[in-house]
N, C-alpha and C. Protein backbone atom coordinates (compact mmCIF):
# COMPACT_ATOMS: atom_id res chain seq x y z
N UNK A 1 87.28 114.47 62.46
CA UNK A 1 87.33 115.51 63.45
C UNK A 1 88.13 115.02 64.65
N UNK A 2 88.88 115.81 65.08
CA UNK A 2 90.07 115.01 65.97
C UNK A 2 89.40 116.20 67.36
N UNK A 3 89.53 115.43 68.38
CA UNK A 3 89.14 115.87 70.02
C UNK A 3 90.41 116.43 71.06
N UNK A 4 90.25 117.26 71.67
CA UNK A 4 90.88 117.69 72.14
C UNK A 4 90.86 118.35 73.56
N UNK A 5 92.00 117.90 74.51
CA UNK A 5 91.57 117.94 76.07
C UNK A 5 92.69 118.90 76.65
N UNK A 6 92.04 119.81 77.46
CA UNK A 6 93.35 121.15 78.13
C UNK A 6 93.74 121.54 77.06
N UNK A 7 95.25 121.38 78.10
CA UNK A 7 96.53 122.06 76.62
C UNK A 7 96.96 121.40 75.67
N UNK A 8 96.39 120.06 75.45
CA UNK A 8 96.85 119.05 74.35
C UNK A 8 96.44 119.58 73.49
N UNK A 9 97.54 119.45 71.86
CA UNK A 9 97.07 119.72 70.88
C UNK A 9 95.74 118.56 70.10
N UNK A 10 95.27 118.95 69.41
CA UNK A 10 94.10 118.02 69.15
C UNK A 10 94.62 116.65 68.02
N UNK A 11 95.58 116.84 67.38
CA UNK A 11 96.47 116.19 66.66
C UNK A 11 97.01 114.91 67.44
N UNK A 12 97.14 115.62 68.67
CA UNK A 12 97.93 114.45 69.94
C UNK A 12 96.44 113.42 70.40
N UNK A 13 95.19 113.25 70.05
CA UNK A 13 94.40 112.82 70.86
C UNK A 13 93.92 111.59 69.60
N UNK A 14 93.87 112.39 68.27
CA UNK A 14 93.25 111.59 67.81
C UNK A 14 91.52 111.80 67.02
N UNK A 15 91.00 110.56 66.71
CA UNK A 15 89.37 110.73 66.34
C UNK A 15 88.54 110.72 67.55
N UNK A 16 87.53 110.96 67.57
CA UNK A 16 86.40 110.30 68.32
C UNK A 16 86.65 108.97 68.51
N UNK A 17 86.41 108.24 67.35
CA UNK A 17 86.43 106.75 67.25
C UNK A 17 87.72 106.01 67.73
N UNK A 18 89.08 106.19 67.65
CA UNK A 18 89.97 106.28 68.18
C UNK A 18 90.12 106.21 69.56
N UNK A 19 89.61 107.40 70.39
CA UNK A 19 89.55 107.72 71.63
C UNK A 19 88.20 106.70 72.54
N UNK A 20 87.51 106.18 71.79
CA UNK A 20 86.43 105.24 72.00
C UNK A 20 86.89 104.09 71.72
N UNK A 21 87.58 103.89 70.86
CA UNK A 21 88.10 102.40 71.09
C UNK A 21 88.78 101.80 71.89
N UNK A 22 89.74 102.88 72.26
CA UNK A 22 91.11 102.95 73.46
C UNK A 22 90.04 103.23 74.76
N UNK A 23 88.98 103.42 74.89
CA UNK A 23 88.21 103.30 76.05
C UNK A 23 87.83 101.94 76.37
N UNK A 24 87.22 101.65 75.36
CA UNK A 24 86.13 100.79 74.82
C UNK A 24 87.72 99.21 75.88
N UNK A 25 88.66 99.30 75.13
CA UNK A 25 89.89 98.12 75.09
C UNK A 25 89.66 98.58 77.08
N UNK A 26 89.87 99.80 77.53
CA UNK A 26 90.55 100.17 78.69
C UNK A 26 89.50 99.10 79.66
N UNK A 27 88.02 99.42 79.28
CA UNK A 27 86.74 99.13 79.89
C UNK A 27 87.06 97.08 80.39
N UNK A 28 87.08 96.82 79.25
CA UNK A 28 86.82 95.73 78.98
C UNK A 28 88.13 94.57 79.84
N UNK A 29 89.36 95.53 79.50
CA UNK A 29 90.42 95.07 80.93
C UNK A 29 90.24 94.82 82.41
N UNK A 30 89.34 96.22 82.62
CA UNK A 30 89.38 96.74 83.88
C UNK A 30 87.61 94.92 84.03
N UNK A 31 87.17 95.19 83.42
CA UNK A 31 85.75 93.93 83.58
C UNK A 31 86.76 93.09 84.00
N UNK A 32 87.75 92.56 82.90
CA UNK A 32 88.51 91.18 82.48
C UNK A 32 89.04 90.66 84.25
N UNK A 33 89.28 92.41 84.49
CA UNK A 33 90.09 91.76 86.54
C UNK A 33 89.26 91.69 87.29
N UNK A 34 87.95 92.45 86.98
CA UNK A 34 87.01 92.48 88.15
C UNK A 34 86.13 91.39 88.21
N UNK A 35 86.03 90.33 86.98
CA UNK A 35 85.51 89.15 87.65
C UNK A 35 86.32 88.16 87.34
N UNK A 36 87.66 87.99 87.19
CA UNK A 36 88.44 87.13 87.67
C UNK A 36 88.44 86.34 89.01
N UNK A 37 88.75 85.03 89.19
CA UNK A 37 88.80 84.23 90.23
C UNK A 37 89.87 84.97 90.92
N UNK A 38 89.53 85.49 92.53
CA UNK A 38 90.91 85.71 93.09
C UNK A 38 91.60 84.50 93.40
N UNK A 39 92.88 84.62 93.24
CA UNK A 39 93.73 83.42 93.69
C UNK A 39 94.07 83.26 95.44
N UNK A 40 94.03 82.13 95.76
CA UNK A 40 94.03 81.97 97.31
C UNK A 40 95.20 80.80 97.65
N UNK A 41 96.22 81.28 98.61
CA UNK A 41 97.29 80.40 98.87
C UNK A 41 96.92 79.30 99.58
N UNK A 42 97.24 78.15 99.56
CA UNK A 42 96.52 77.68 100.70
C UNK A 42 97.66 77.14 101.44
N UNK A 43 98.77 77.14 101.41
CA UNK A 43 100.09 77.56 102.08
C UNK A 43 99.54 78.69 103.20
N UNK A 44 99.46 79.37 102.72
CA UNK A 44 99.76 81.17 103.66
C UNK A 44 98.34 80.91 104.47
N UNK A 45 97.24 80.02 104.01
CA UNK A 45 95.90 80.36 105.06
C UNK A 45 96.31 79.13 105.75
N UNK A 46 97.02 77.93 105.67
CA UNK A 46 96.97 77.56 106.74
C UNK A 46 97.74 77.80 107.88
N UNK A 47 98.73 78.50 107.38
CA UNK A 47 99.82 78.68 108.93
C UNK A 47 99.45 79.98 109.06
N UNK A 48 98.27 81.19 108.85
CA UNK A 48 97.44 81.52 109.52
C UNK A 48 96.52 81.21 110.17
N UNK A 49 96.04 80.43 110.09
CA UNK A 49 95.15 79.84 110.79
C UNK A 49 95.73 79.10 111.93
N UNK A 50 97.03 78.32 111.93
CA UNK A 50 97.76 77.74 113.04
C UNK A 50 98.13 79.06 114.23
N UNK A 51 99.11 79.90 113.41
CA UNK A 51 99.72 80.91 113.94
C UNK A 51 97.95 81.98 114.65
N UNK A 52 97.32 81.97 114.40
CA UNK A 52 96.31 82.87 115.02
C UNK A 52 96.07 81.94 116.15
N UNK A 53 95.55 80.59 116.05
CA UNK A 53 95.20 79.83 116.66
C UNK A 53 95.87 79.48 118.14
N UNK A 54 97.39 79.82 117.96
CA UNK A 54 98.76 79.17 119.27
C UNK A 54 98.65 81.09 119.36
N UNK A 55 98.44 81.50 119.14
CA UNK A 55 98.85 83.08 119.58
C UNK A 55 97.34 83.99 119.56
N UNK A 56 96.41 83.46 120.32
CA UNK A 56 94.82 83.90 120.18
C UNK A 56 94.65 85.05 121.29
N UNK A 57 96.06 84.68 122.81
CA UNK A 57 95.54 85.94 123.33
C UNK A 57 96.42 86.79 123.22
N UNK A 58 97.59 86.88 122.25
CA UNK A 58 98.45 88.20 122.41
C UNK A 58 97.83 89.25 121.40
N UNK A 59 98.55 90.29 121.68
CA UNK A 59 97.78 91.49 120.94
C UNK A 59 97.94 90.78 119.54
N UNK A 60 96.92 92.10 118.33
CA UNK A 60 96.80 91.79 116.74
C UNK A 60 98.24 91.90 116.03
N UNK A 61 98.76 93.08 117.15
CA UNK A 61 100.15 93.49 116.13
C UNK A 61 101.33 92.19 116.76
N UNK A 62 100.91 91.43 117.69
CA UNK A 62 102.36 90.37 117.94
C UNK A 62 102.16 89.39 117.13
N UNK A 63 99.97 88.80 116.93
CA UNK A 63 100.01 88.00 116.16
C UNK A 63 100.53 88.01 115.13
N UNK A 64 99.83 89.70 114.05
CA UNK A 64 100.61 89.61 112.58
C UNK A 64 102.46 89.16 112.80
N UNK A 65 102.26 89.31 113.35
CA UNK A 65 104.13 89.38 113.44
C UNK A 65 104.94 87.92 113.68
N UNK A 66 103.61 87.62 114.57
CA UNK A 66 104.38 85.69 114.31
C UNK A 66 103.72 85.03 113.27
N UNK A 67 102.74 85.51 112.52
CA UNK A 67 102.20 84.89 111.77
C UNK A 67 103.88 85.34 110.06
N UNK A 68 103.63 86.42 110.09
CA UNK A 68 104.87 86.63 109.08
C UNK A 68 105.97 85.92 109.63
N UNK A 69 107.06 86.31 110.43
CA UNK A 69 107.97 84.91 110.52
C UNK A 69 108.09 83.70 110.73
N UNK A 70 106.62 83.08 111.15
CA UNK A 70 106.55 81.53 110.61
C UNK A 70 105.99 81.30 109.03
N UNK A 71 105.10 82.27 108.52
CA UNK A 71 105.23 82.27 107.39
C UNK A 71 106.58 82.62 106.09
N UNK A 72 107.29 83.41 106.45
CA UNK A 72 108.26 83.21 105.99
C UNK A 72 109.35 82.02 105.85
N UNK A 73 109.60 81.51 107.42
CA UNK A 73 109.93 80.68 107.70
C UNK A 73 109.76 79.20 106.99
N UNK A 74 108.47 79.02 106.53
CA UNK A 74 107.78 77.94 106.42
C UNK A 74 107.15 77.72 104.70
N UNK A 75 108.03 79.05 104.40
CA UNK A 75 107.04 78.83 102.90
C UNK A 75 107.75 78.15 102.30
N UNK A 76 107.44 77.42 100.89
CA UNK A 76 107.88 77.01 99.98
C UNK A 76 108.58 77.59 99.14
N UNK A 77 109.96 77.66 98.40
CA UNK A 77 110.56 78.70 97.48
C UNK A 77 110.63 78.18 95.92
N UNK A 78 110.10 78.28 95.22
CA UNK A 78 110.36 77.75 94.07
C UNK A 78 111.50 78.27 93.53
N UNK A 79 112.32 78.02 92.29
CA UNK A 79 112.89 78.36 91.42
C UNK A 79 113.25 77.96 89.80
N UNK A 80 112.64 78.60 89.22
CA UNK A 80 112.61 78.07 87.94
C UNK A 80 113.78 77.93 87.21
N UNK A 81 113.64 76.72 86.46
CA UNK A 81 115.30 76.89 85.68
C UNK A 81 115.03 77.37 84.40
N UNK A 82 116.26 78.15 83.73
CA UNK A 82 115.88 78.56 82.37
C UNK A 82 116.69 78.21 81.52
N UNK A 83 116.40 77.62 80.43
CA UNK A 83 117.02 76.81 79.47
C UNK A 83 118.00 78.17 78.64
């Protein structure tokens, strides 16, 4: 028995079981990111932490703003070579 949603033909959707499995895969992704370790720079938190620190009484929007061009400034660039 094939399921069917709006104007889709029911042909286009598939089984039950089908449509539950492709859930079932969707579910189990969406888990796979939500308890993943977030990753944390520790580049970028420390020259926030400098840059907040030398710029504590100017406004939030001058800090973000020196905090991005010394972070830019200051990051590391990798580049990979490819064989």
């Amino acid at each position: 028995m094939a399921i069917g949603s709006g104007n889709r033909d029911t042909k286009d959707i598939g089984s039950w079981q089908e449509f539950f499995q492709r859930l079932i895969r969707a579910v189990k992704r969406l888990r796979e990111d939500a308890v993943r370790t977030p990753e944390v720079c520790l580049e970028r938190a420390r020259v926030e932490m400098k840059v907040y620190e030398q710029y504590k009484n100017e406004p939030r929007i001058i800090q973000r703003a020196r905090f991005l061009e010394t972070y830019l400034r200051e990051k590391t660039v990798f580049i990979a070579a490819m064989n």
